[in-house]
Protein backbone atom coordinates (compact mmCIF):
# COMPACT_ATOMS: atom_id res chain seq x y z
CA UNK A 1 0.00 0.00 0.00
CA UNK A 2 1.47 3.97 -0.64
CA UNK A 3 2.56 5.94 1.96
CA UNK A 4 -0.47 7.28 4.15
CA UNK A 5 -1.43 10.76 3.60
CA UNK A 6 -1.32 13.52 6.56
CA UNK A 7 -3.79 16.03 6.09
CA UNK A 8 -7.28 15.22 7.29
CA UNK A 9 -8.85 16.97 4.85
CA UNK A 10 -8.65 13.80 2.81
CA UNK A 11 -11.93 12.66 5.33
CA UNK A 12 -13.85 15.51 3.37
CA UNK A 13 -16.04 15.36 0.31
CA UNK A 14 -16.63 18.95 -0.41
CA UNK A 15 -19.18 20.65 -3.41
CA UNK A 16 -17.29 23.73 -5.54
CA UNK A 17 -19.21 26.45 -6.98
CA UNK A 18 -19.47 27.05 -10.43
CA UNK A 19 -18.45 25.15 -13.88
CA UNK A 20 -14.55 26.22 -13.66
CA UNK A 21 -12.00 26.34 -10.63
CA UNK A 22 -11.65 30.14 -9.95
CA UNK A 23 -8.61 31.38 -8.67
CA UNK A 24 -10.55 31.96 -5.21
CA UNK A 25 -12.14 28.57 -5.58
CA UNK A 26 -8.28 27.14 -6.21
CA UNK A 27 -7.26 28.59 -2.91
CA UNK A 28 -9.71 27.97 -0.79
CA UNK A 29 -9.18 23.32 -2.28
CA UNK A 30 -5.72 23.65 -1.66
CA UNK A 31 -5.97 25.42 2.18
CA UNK A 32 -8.55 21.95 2.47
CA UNK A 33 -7.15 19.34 0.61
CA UNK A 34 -9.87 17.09 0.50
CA UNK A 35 -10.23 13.65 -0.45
CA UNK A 36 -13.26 14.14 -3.17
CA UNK A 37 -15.32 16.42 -4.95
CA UNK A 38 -19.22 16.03 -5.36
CA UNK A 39 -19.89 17.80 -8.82
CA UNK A 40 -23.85 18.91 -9.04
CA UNK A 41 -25.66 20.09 -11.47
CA UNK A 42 -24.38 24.04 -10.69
CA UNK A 43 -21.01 22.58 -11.74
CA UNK A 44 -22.16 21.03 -15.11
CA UNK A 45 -22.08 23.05 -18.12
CA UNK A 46 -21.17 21.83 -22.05
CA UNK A 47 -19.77 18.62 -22.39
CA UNK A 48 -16.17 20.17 -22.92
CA UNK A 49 -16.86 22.21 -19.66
CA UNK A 50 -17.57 19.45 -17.76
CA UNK A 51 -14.47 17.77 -18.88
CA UNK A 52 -12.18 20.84 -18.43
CA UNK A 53 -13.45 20.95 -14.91
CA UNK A 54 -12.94 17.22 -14.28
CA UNK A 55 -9.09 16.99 -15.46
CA UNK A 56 -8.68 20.59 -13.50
CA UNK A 57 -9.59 18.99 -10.53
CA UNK A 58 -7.56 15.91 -10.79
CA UNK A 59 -4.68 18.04 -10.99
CA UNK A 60 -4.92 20.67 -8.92
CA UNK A 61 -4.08 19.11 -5.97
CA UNK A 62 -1.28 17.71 -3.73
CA UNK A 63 -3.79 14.28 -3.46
CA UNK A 64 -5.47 13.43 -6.57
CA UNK A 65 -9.14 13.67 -5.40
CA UNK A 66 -11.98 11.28 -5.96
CA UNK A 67 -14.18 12.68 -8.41
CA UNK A 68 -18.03 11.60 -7.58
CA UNK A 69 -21.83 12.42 -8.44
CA UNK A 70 -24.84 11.60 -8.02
CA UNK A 71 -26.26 10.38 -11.35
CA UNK A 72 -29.11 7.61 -11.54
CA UNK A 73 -32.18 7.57 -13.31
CA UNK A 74 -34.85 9.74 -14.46
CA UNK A 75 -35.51 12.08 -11.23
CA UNK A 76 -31.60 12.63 -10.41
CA UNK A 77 -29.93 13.45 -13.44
CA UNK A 78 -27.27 15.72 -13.09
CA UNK A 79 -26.36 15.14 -16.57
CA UNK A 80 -29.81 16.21 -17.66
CA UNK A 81 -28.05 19.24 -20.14
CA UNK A 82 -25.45 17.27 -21.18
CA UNK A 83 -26.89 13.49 -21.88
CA UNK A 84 -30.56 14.32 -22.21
CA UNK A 85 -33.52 12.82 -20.18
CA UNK A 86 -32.90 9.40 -19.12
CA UNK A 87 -35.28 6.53 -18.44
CA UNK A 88 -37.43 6.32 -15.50
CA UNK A 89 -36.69 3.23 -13.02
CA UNK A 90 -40.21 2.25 -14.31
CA UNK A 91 -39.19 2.96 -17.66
CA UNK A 92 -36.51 0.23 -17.33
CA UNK A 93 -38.23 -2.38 -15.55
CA UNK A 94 -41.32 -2.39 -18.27
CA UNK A 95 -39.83 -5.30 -21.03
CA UNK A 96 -38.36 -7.37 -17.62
CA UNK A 97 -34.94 -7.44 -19.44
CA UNK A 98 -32.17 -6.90 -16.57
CA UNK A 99 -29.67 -6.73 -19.49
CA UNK A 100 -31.84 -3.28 -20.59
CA UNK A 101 -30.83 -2.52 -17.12
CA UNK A 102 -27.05 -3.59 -16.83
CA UNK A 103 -27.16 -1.35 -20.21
CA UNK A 104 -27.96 1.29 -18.90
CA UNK A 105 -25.61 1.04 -15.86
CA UNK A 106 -22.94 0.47 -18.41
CA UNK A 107 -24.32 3.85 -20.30
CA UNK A 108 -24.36 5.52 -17.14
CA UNK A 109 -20.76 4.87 -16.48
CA UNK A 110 -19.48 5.46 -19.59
CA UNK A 111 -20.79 8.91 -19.83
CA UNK A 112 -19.03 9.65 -16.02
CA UNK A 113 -16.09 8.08 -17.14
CA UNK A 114 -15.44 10.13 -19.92
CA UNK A 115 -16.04 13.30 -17.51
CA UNK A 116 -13.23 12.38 -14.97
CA UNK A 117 -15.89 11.08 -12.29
CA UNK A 118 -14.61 7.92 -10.18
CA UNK A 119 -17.46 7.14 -8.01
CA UNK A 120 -21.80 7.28 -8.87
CA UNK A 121 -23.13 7.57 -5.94
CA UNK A 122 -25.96 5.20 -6.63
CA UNK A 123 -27.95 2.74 -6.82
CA UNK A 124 -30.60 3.38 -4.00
CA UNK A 125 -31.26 -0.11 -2.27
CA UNK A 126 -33.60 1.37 -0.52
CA UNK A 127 -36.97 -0.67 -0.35
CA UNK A 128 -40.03 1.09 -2.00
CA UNK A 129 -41.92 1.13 1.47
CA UNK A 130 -43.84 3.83 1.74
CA UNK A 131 -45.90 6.60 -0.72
CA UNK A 132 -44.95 9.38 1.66
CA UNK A 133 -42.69 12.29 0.36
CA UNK A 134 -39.50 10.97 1.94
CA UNK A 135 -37.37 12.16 -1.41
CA UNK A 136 -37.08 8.47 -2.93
CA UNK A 137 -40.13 8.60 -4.81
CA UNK A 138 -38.94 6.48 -8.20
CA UNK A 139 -35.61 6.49 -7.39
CA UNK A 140 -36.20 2.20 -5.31
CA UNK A 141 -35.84 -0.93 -7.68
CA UNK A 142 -38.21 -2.56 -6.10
CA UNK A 143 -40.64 -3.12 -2.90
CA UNK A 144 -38.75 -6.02 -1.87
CA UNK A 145 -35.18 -6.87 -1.44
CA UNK A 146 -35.10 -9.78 -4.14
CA UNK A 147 -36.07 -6.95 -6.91
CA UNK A 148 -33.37 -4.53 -5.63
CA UNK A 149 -30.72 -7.87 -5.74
CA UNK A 150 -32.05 -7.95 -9.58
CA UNK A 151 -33.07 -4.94 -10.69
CA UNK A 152 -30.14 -2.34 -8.72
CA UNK A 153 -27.51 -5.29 -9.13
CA UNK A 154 -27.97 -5.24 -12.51
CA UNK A 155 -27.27 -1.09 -12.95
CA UNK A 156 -24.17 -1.72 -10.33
CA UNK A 157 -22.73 -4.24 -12.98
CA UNK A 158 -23.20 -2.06 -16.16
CA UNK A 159 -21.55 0.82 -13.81
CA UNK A 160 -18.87 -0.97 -13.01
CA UNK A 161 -17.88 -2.88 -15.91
CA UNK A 162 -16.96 1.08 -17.41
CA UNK A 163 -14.67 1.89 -14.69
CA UNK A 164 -17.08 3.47 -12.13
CA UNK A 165 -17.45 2.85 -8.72
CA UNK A 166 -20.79 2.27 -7.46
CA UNK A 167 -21.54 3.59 -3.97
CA UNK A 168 -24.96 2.17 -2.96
CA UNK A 169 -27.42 4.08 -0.39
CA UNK A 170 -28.99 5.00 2.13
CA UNK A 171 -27.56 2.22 4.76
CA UNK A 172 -29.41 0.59 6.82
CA UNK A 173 -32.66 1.57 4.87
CA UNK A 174 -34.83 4.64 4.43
CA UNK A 175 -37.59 3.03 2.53
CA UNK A 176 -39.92 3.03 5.27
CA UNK A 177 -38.95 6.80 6.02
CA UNK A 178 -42.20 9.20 6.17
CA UNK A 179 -39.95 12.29 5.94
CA UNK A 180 -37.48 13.74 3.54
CA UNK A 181 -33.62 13.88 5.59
CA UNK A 182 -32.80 16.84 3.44
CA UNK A 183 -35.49 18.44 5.65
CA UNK A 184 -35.69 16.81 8.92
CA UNK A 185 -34.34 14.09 10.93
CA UNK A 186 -36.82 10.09 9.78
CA UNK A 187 -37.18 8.30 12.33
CA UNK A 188 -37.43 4.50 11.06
CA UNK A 189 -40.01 2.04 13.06
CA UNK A 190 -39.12 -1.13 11.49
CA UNK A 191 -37.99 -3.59 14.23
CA UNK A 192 -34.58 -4.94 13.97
CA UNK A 193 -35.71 -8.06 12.44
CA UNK A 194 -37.21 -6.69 9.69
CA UNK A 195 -34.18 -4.51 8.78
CA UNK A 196 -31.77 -7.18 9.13
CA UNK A 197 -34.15 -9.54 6.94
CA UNK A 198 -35.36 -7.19 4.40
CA UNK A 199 -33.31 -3.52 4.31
CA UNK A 200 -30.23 -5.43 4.56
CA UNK A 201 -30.55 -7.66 2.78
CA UNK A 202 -29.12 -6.06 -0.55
CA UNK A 203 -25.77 -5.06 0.74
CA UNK A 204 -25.50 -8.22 2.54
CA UNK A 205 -25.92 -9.99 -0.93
CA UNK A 206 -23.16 -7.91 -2.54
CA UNK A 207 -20.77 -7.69 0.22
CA UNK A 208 -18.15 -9.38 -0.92
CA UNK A 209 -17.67 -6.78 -4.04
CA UNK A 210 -18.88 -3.34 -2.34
CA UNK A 211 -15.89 -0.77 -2.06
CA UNK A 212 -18.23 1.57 -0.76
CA UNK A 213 -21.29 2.50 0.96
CA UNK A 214 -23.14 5.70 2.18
CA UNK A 215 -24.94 5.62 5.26
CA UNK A 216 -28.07 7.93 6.00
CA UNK A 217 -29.18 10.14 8.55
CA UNK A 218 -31.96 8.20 9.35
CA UNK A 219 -32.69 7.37 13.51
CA UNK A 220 -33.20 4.12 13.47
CA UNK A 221 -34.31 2.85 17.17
CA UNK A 222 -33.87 -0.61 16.65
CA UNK A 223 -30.01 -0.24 16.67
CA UNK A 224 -29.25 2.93 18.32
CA UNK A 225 -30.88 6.48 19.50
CA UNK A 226 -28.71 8.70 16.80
CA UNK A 227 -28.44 9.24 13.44
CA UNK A 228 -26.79 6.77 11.46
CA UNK A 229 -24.44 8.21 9.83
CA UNK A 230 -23.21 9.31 13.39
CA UNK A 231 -23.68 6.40 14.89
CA UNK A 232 -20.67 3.63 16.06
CA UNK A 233 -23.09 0.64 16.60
CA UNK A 234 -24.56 0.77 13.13
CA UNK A 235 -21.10 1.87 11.32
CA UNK A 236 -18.87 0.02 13.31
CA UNK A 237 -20.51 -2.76 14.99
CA UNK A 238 -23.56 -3.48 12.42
CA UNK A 239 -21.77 -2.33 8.82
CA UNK A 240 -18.13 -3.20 9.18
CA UNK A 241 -18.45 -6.08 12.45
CA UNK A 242 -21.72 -8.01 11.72
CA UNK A 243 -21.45 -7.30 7.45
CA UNK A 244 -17.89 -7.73 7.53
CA UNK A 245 -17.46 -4.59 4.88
CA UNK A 246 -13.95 -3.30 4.36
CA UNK A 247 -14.61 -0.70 2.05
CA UNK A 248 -15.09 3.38 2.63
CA UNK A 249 -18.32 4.83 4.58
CA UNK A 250 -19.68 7.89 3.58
CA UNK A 251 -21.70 9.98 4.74
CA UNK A 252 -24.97 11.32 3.92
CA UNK A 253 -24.26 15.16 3.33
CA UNK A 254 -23.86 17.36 6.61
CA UNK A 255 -25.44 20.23 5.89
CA UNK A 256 -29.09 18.63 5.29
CA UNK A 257 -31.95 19.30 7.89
CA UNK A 258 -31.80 15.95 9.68
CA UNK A 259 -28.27 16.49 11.35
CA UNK A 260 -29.26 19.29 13.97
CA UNK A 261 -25.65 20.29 15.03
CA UNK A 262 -22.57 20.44 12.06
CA UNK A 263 -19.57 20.57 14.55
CA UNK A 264 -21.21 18.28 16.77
CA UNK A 265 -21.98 15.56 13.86
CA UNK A 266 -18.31 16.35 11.81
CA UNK A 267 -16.83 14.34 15.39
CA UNK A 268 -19.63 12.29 16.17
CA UNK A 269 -19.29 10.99 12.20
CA UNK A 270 -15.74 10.20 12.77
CA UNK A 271 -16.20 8.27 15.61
CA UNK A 272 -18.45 6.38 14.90
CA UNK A 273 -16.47 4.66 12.06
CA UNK A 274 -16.94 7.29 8.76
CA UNK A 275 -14.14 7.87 6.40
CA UNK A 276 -15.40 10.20 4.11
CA UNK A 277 -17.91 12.99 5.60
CA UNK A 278 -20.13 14.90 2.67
CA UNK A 279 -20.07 19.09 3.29
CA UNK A 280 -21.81 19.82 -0.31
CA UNK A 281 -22.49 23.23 -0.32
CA UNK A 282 -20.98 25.55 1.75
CA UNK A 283 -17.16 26.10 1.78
CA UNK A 284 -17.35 28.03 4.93
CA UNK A 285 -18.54 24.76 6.46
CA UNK A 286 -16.21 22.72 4.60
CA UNK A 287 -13.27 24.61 6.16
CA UNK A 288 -14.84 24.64 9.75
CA UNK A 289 -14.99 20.60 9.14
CA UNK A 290 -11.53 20.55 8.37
CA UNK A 291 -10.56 22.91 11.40
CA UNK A 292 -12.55 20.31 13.91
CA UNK A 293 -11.12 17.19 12.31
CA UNK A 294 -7.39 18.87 12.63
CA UNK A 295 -8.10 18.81 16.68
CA UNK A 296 -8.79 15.19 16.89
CA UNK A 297 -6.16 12.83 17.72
CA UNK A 298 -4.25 11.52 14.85
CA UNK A 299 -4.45 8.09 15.99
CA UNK A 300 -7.99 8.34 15.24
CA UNK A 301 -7.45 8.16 11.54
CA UNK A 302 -5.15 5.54 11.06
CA UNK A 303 -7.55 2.39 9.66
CA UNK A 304 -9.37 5.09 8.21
CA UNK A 305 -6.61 6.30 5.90
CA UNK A 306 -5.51 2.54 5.06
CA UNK A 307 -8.93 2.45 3.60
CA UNK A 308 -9.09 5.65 1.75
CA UNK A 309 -5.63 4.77 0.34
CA UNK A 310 -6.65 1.25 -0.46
CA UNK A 311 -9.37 2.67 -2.40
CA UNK A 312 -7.28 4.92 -4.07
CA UNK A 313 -4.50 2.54 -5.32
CA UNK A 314 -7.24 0.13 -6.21
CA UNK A 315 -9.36 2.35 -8.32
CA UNK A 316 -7.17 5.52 -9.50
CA UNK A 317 -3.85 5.44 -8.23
CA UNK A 318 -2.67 8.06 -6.25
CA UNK A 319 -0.79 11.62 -6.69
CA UNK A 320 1.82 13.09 -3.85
């Protein structure tokens, strides 16, 4: 493995303004140094933009950074300008063919490929629970965990195959949520059996070849009375323990409605087991995260950073 890295803004997935790196923007990722960029629909201009932007980014750095967006279906398209509208999950299941679907996963990844992006945040294995506005309306594979296996699988293949990471969400489950976590904190009331036989089931299924996972800010009291994506029993204990994952945890963004203090949950994150902690729209924030994470004890990052550089030298290599 390469030689560990020392600045702990390589914990931080930050969001840049704007479809070019400014001069002010340049300053204020090299004072971070973080380990990613999220690139959002703000950042996405012309094709050749978009590209500019992506090979800017991969060189502007002391660290290469992982490159990453959110890109999966119909509803969240952040290449809407660029590669048109794309199919609905609906859309896709309609003829039954899960090659349609691997297809499309391979589509998917060849377009982010060609735009510098290392990691899709997606699929959702989130279970289609619910009808309730909880911000995964069309964006589940199915209402049970067998179709997500099939149907989500199948898109993580295609991805995959074209040199994209897939990073599948929102661990343990929000597809019984009855709130949106962009706004407010969902509490989850399935019982721990039903999580561990149903929600779970997905990522159990494709343990072995996950290299990464993002956890949600969902309160889930069947494990633990926190968020989690701030919590140590369903990170540590439940994820990485019980699972037996050895990829990177990441977290649901920071700055969205259901995390009710930033400084607190930037610790609380680390603690309980995160190595990469989403700040997506506010640099201000981005540099306070960094400032917080700089007062924790370094001994604290250590297995973190094996896996972040693991991931690195697996998927892109690395750049000191």
């Amino acid at each position: 493995m390469s030689k560990l890295f020392t600045h702990v803004g390589q914990h931080l997935f930050v969001g840049i303004p704007g479809k070019e790196l400014t001069p002010g923007t340049r300053r204020w990722l090299n004072d971070i140094q973080p380990g990613g960029v999220i690139l959002f629909a703000r950042n996405i201009g012309t094709a050749g933009e978009l590209r500019a932007l992506g090979r800017a980014l991969r060189t502007e750095l002391k660290y290469r950074p992982l490159l990453a967006m959110d890109q999966e279906n119909g509803r969240v398209n952040r290449l809407r300008e660029i590669a048109g509208e794309l199919p609905t999950i609906a859309e896709l299941k309609r003829e039954g063919s899960v090659e349609k679907v691997e297809e499309f996963g391979r589509s998917t990844g060849r377009w982010l490929h060609q735009f510098c992006v290392d990691i899709d945040f997606a699929p959702v294995f989130d279970l289609e629970l619910t009808d309730a506005d909880n911000a995964l309306r069309d964006r589940c594979w199915g209402k049970t965990a067998a179709e997500v296996i099939t149907w989500a699988g199948a898109f993580l293949e295609g991805l995959e195959r074209e040199g994209v990471t897939g990073c599948p969400k929102h661990f343990p489950g929000l597809g019984a949520a009855m709130l949106d976590s962009h706004d407010k904190l969902p509490m989850i009331g399935r019982s721990r059996e039903e999580l561990l036989r149903e929600d779970l089931q997905p990522y159990r299924h494709f343990m072995r070849r996950l290299t990464a996972v993002m956890v949600s800010h969902g309160l889930y009291p069947a494990f633990d009375n926190q968020p989690a994506s701030l919590s140590r029993i369903v990170i540590n204990d439940l994820l990485r323990r019980q699972l037996g994952f050895t990829g990177l945890v990441f977290t649901d963004d920071l700055e969205m409605g259901a995390i009710e203090s930033f400084e607190r949950a930037v610790v609380d994150a680390i603690h309980a087991g995160a190595d990469m902690l989403l700040v997506c729209h506010t640099p201000e924030k981005a540099v306070a995260a960094r400032n917080i994470l700089a007062k924790l004890p370094a001994e604290r990052f250590i297995e973190s950073q094996k896996r972040i550089q693991q991931f690195r030298d697996e998927w892109i290599g690395h750049k000191v």
